[in-house]
Structure formats: structure tokens, C-alpha cells
Protein backbone atom coordinates (compact mmCIF):
# COMPACT_ATOMS: atom_id res chain seq x y z
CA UNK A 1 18.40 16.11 -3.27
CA UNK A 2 15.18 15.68 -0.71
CA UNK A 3 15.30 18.43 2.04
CA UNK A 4 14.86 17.82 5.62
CA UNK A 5 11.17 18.13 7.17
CA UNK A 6 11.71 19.68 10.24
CA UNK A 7 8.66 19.88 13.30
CA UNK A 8 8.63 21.87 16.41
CA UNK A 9 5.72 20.74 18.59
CA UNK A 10 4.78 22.36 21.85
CA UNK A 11 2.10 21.79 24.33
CA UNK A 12 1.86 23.14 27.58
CA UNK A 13 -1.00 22.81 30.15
CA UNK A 14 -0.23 24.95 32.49
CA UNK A 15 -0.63 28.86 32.79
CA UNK A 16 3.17 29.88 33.20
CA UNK A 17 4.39 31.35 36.45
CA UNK A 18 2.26 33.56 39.09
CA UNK A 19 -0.73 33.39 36.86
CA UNK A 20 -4.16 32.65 38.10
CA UNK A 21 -5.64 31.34 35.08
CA UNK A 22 -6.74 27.42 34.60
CA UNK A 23 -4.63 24.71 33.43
CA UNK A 24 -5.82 23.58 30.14
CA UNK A 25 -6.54 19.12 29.70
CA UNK A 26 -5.27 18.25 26.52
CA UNK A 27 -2.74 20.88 25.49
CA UNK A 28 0.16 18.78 25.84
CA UNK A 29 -1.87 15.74 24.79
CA UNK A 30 -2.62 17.46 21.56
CA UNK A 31 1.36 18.07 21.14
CA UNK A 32 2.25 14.56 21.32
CA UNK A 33 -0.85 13.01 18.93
CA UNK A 34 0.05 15.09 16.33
CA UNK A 35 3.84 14.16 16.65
CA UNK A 36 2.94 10.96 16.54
CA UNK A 37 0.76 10.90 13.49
CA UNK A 38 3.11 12.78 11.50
CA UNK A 39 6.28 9.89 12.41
CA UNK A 40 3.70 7.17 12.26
CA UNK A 41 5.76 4.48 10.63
CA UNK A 42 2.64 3.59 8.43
CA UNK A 43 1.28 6.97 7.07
CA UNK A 44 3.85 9.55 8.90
CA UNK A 45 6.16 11.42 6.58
CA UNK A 46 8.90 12.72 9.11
CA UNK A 47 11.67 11.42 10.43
CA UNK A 48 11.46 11.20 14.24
CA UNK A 49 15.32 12.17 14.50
CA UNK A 50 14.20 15.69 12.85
CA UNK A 51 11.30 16.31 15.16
CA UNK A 52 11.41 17.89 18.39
CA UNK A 53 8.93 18.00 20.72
CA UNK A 54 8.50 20.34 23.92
CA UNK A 55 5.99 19.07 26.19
CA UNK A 56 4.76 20.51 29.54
CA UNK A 57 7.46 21.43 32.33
CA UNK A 58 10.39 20.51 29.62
CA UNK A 59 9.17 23.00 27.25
CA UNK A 60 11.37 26.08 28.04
CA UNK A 61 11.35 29.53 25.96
CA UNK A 62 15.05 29.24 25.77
CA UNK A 63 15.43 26.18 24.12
CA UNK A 64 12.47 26.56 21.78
CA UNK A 65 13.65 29.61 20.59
CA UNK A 66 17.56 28.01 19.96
CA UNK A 67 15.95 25.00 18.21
CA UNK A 68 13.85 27.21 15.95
CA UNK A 69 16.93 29.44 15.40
CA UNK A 70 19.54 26.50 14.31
CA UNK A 71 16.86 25.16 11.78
CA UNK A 72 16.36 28.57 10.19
CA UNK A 73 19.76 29.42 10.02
CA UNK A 74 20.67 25.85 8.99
CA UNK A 75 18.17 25.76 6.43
CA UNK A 76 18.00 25.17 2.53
CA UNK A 77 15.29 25.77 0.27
CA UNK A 78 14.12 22.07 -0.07
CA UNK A 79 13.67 22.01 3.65
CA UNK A 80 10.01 22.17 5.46
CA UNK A 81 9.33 23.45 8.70
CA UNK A 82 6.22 22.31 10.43
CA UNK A 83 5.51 24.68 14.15
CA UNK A 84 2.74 23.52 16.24
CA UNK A 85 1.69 25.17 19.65
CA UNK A 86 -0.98 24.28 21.69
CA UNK A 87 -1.53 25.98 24.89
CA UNK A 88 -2.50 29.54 26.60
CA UNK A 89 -1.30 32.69 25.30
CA UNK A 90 -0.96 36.22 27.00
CA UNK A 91 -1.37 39.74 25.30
CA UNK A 92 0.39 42.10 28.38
CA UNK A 93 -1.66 45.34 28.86
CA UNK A 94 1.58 47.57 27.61
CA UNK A 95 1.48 45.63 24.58
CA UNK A 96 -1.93 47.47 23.67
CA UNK A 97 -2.62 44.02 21.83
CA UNK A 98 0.15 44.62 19.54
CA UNK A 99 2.40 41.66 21.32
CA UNK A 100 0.89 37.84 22.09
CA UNK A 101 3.16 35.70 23.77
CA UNK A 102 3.01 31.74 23.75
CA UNK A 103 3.05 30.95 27.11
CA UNK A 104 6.05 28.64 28.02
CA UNK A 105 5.96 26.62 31.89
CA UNK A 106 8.91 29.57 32.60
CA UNK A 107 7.25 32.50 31.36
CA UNK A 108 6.95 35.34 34.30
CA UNK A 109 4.33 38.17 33.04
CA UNK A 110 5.75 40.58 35.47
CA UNK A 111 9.32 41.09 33.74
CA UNK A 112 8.21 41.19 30.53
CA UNK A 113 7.65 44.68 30.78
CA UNK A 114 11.53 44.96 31.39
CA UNK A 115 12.76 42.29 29.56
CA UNK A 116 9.85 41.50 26.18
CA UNK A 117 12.55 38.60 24.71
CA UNK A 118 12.06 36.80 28.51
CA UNK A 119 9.23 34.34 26.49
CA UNK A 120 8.77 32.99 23.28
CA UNK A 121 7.11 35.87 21.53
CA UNK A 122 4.88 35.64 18.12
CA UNK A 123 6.87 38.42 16.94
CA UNK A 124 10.17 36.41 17.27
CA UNK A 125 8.27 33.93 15.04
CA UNK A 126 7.93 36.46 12.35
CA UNK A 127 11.12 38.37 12.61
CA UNK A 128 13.96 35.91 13.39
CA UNK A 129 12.57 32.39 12.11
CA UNK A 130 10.22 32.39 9.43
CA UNK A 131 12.52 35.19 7.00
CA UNK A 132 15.09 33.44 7.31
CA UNK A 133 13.95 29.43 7.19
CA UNK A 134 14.66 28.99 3.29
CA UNK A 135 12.39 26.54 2.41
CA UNK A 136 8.30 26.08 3.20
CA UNK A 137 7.08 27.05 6.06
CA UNK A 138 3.63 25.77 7.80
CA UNK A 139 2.01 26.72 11.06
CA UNK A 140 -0.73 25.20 13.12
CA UNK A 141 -1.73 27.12 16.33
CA UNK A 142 -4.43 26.13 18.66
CA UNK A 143 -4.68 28.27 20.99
CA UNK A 144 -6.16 31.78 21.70
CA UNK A 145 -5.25 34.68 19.87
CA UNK A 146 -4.24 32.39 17.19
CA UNK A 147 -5.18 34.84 14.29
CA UNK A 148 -2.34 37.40 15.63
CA UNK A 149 0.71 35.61 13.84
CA UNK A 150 -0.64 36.19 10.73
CA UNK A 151 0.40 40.42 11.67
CA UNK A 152 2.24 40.29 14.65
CA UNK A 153 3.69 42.99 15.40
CA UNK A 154 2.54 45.09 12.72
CA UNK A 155 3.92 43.13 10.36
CA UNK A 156 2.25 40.61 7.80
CA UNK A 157 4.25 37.32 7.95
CA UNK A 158 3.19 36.49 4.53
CA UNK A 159 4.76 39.47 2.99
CA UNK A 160 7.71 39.88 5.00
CA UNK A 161 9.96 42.43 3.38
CA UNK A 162 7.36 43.30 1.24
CA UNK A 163 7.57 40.36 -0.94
CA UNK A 164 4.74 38.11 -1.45
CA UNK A 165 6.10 34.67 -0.05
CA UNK A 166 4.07 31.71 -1.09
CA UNK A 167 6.06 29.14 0.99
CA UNK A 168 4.25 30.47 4.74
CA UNK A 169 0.86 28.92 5.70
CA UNK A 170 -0.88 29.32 8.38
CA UNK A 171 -3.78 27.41 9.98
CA UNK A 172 -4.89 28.74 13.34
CA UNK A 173 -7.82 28.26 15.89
CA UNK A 174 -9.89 30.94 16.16
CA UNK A 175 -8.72 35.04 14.82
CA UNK A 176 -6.40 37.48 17.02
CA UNK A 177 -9.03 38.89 19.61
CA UNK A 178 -10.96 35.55 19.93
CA UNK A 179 -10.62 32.60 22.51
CA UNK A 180 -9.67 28.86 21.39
CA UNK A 181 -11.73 26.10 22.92
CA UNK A 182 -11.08 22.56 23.81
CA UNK A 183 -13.50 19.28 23.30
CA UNK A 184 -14.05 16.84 26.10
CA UNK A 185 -15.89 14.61 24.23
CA UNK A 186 -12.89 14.35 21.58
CA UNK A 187 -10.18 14.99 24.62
CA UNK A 188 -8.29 17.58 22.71
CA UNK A 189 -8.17 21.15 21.39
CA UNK A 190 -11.28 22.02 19.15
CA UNK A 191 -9.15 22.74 16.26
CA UNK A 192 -6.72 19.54 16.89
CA UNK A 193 -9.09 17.05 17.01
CA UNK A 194 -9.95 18.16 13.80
CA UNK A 195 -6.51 18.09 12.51
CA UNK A 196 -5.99 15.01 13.53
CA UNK A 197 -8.61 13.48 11.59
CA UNK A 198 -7.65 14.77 8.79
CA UNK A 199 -4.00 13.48 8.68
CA UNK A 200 -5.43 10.16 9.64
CA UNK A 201 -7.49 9.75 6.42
CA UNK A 202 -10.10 12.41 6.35
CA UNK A 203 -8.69 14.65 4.01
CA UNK A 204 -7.36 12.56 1.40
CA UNK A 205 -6.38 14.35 -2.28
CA UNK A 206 -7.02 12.95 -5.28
CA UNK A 207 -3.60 11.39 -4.79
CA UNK A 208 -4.77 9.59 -1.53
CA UNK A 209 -2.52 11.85 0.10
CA UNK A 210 -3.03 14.68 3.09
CA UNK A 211 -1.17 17.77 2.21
CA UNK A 212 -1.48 21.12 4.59
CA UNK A 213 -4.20 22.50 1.97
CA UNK A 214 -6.34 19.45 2.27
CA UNK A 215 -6.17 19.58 5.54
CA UNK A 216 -6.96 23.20 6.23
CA UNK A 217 -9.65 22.99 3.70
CA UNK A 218 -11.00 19.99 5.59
CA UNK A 219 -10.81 21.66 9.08
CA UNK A 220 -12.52 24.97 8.02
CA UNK A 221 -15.53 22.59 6.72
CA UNK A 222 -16.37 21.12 9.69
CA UNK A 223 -18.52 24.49 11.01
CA UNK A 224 -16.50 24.81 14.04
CA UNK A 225 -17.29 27.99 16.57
CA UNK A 226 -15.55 29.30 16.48
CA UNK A 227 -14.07 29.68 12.99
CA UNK A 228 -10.28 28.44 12.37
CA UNK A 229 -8.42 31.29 10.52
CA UNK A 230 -6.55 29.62 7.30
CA UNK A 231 -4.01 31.56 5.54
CA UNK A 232 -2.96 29.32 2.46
CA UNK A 233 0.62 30.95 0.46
CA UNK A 234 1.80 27.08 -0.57
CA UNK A 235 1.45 25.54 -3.48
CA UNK A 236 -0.89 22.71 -1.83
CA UNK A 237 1.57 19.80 -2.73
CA UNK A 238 3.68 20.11 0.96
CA UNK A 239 2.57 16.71 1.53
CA UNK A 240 2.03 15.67 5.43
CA UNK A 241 0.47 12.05 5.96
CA UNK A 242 -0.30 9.45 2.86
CA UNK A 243 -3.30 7.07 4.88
CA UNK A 244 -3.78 6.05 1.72
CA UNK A 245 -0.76 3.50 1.55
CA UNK A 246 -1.66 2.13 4.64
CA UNK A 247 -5.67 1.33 3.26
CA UNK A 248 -4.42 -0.28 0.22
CA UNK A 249 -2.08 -2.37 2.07
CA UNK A 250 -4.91 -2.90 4.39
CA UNK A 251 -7.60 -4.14 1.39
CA UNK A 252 -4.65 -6.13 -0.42
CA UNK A 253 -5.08 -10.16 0.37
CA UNK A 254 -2.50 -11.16 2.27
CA UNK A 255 -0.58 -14.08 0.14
CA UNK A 256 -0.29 -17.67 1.56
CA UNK A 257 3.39 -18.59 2.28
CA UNK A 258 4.53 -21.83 0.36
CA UNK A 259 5.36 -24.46 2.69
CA UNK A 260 9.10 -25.42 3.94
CA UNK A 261 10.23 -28.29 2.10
CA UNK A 262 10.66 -30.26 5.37
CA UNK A 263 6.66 -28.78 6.21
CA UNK A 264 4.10 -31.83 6.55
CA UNK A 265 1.46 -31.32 3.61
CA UNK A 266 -2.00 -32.67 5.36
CA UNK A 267 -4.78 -33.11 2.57
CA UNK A 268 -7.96 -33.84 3.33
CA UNK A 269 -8.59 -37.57 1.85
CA UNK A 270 -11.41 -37.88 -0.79
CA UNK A 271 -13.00 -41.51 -1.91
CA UNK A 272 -12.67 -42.60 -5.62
CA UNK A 273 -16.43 -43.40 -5.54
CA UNK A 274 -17.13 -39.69 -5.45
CA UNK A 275 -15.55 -39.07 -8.89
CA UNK A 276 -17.59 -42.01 -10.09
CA UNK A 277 -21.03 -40.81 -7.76
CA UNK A 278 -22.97 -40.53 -11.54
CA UNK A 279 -22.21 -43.83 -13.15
CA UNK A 280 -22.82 -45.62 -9.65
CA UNK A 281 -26.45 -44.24 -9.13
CA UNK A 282 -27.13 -45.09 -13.33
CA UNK A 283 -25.37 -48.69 -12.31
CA UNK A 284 -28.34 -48.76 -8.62
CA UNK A 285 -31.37 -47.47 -11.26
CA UNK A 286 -30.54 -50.21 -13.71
CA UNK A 287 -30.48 -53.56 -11.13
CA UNK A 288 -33.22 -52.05 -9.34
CA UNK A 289 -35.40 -51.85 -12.66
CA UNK A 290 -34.09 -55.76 -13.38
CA UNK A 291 -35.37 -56.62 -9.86
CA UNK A 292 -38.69 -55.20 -10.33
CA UNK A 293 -39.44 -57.04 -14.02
CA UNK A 294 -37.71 -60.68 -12.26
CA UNK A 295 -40.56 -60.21 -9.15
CA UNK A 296 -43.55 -59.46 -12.37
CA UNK A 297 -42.70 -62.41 -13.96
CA UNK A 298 -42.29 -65.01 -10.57
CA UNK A 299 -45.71 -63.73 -9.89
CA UNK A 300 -47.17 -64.73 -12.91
CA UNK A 301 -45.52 -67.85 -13.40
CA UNK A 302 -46.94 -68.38 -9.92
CA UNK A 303 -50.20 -67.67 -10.87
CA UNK A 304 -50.55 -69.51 -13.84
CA UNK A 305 -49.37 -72.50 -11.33
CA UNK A 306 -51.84 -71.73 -9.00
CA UNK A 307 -54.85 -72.13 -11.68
CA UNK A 308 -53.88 -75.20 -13.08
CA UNK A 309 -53.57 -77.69 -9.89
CA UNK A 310 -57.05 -75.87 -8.58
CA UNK A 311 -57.97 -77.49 -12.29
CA UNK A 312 -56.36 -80.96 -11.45
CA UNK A 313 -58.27 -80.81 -8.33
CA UNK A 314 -61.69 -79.83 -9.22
CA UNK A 315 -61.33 -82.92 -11.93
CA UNK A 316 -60.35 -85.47 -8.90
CA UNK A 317 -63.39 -84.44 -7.47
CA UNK A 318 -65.98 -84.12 -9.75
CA UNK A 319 -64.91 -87.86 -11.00
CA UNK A 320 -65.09 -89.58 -7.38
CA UNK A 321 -69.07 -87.82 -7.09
CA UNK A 322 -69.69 -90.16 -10.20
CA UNK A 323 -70.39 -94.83 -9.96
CA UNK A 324 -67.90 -95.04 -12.25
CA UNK A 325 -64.33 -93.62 -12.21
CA UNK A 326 -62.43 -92.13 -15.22
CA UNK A 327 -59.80 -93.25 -13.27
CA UNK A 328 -58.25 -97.18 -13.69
CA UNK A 329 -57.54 -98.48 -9.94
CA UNK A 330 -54.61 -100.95 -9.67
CA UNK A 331 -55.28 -105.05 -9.13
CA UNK A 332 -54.86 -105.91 -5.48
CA UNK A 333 -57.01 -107.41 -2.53
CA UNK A 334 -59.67 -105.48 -1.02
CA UNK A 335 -59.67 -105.54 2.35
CA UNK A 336 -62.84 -105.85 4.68
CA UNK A 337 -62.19 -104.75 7.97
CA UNK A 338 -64.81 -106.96 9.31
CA UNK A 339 -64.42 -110.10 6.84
CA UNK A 340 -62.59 -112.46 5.92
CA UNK A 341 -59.16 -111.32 3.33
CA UNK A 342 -60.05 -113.31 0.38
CA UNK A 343 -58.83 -112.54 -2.73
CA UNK A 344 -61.88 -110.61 -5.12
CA UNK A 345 -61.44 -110.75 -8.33
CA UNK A 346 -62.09 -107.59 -10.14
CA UNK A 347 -64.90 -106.27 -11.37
CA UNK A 348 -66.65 -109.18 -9.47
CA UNK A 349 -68.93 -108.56 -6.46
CA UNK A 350 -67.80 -109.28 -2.79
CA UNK A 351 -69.78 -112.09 -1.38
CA UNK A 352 -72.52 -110.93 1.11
CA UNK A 353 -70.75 -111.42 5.08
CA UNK A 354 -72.67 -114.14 6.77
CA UNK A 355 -75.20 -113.38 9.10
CA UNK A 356 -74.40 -113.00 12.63
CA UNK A 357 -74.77 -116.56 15.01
């Protein structure tokens, strides 16, 4: 049977009450990104109903620390536990640096030192959460300090009870006496922005999946200052995004829907000539060849033609230059048009005219 994948996000901007220190930017920013990565309904592997998310003024110690305790208590070893903070921290001076607290919109410095349970200690992490959550557990601070879960207290979360536990992780900003920093270019936490890359693709496996050792691999890579602190007990298969479902679904063609059988089928119309385009340009070729050899032989018909009435006439007139004709006339009066019209009969001459009165 699957277990349940638990997350407890929390981002806070502000400082807590009566301090003097700066609001962080992107702190509760950060908080809500990587909820929202990790439910994405495309590459997110949590259920939103199992994620719970404390952001800015709403994110009391109180109720972080009962939600943390009811999924411990409640837990079973297929279950995961994801806990991401982003936000300041505060090591109080009677501490000696041997206490960091997560600081929480509520928490008031100046009764700790009567009351150390009044905030949401790292040492209540270690001591009444992560012992007794039964199944993996993964951690993801960005914030300052960060390093300090990994022994608060005195006492080595990994190795709680002095057993080496391979189900904690731990992937933190910077190491337990150095200072987190945030990226305006990015617009969140130096070590988030990071993080958030990675579950959205970066650090794919060879599986096209992002598990918490890809990622934390990944993030230490990218040289940041300064260093993330990555303690790595899982087995590396705790798997946390799978962008790789969402590419392939991405690259797949998208298939075309038949149409409805009441759907109007338009298809462009084609011409039967254009199956036939080969056999009508032989069929052009061919009549255009028979019109060419019809003109060659009109023209010489029509030159032969030409020569032989330039023949006839030549003849005509090289017999009228002559006395004598080759030609027989017809019988017939010749008429004078001065003289009398008397018959002549041929081959006879024509009287002379009479001279004039």
C-alpha cells in the first residue's frame, strides 16, 4: 500500500516580534513556489490535501509544531515527510550557539530565556518529529544558520539514538555559523531559486525523474557562495517532481479528432485534367509538330505555283515582241477607229484609208 507524502512549507518575511532586523522579499514567496511545483497537476507528486503551508502572519509556532507532531505520530513507514522553511533565524546569546530558532511572525526573543519551547526550535525538529516520523524524512532550509539542524542541540539528526538512519536528508543553504542570501535578479532565496529549477526539469535522472538526490546534487553544482550544506542518508529513489511526463506529452503530436458524423467534410476540388497533365502536353507536342509540316508543304506548293505562271508569262511576252504570233487569233472584224467597219478577211491586208478632202 502507497504511503502518504506529507509537506510542511513555511515562509515568513518578517523578523518576529520587537526585533530590529529587515524583512526579507521573497521568503514567503519561496514557500508558496515550491508548494506549488511539488502539487503541480502536470509534474507535482503530492497531493494538495496532504500539504500544508504556513505563510507569513498565518504561520504560527503553535500550529506548526501540532501539524508536525500529528504527522509523526500518525505516521507509517511508507510515509514521506517533506519540511521546508524559508525565513530568518535567531541563535539567543544564552544559547552560546547551541540553540537556532526558526523565527515564526509570533516569536518574542525576550521570553525565550524563560520559556525556550515559546518558538519553533531546531531542536524540537530533531527530538520530537524526525525520531519518531516512521518513514523518509527530507529537509530543505534556506535560511541562515541552516547547517545547525544537521547537530542541533548536540545531537546528530542522522544518528539519532545512535543508529545510523538512512531515511533523513538534509539540504540546507549555507553551514551553522554562516548567513543565507537572497537573489533579486531570480526574486527568491539563493538556494530556492536553485531548487526550483531543478524540480522543474533541471535535474532529471536517468529515469526523467527529480528525486531529492538529483536535486541536491544539482544545487551544490551550481558554485553558489555561499556553499549549500547537503547531507544525503536516502536511498536517492524518494522521488519529488517527474518534468519528464510533461516533455513527452509536450513533443507527442497531438492526434486529429475524426469528424462527427453530422460534421460537413469540405475538400478542396481538384480538375480531372491534372491526373491526365502528361498525356495532354504529349497530345499539344504532337498537333503542334502536324501544324508545322502542313505550313512546309503550303509553302512549297506555293512556290512551285509561283514559278510556273512567271513561266506562262514570260512566254506571252516574248511571243507578242515577235511579227508573227505562236498564238492563233479568233475570226472576227477588225475594227478601225477611224474607218469604215468592213469586214477583212483574214490574213488579207486592210485597204489603205482614203486621203483626207
Amino acid at each position: 500500500m502507497a504511503g502518504r507524502r506529507h509537506v510542511v512549507a513555511i515562509g515568513v518575511d518578517g523578523p518576529g516580534t520587537g526585533s530590529t532586523a529587515p524583512d526579507l522579499r521573497y521568503a514567503q514567496r519561496d514557500a508558496q513556489a515550491v508548494r506549488d511545483v511539488l502539487c503541480d497537476p502536470d509534474i507535482g507528486t503530492f497531493d494538495p490535501g496532504d500539504v500544508h503551508l504556513f505563510l507569513g502572519p498565518e504561520a504560527g509556532a503553535t500550529e506548526i509544531k501540532a501539524s508536525l507532531r500529528r504527522i509523526a505520530i500518525g505516521s507509517r513507514p511508507s510515509d514521506l515527510l517533506l519540511f521546508y522553511f524559508a525565513g530568518h533565524t535567531v541563535a539567543p546569546s544564552w544559547s552560546h550557539g547551541t540553540d537556532v530558532y526558526l523565527v515564526t511572525p509570533d516569536l518574542d526573543v525576550s521570553r525565550l530565556s524563560d520559556d525556550p519551547d515559546a518558538g519553533l526550535r531546531m531542536a524540537f525538529l530533531v527530538r520530537d518529529v524526525l525520531p519518531l516520523f516512521a518513514g523518509t524524512a527530507l529537509s530543505i532550509l534556506d535560511c541562515c544558520r541552516a547547517g545547525s539542524l544537521a547537530g542541533a542541540g548536540g545531537v546528530d539528526m542522522i544518528s539519532f539514538a545512535g543508529r545510523n538512519d538512512a531515511r533523513h536528508s538534509m539540504l540546507a543553504a549555507c553551514a551553522e555559523d554562516e548567513f543565507a542570501r537572497e537573489d533579486p535578479a531570480g526574486r527568491h532565496g539563493l538556494l530556492t531559486h536553485q531548487v526550483l529549477r531543478a524540480l522543474r526539469g533541471q535535474a532529471l535522472d536517468e529515469r526523467g525523474m527529480v528525486t531529492f538526490e538529483s536535486m541536491a546534487n544539482y544545487v551544490s553544482a551550481q558554485g553558489l557562495d555561499p556553499e549549500p550544506r547537503v547531507v544525503l542518508h536516502s536511498r536517492g529513489t524518494t522521488v519529488l517532481t517527474r518534468p519528464d511526463a510533461l516533455i513527452s506529452v509536450k513533443a507527442r503530436p497531438t492526434p486529429t479528432p475524426p469528424p462527427a458524423d453530422d460534421a460537413v467534410v469540405v475538400r478542396a476540388l481538384q480538375s480531372p485534367l491534372d491526373r491526365q497533365s502528361a498525356g495532354v502536353r504529349s497530345l499539344i507536342g504532337r498537333l503542334a509538330r502536324m501544324a508545322r509540316e502542313r505550313s512546309s508543304i503550303a509553302g512549297a506548293h506555293a512556290a512551285q505555283s509561283t514559278s510556273t505562271t512567271t513561266s506562262r508569262v514570260e512566254y506571252l511576252r516574248v511571243g507578242r515582241r515577235g511579227r508573227r504570233s505562236g498564238l492563233r487569233q479568233p475570226l472576227g472584224r477588225r475594227i478601225h477607229r477611224d474607218g469604215p467597219n468592213r469586214p477583212v478577211r483574214p490574213g488579207a491586208r486592210a485597204p489603205p484609208h482614203p486621203p483626207p478632202g
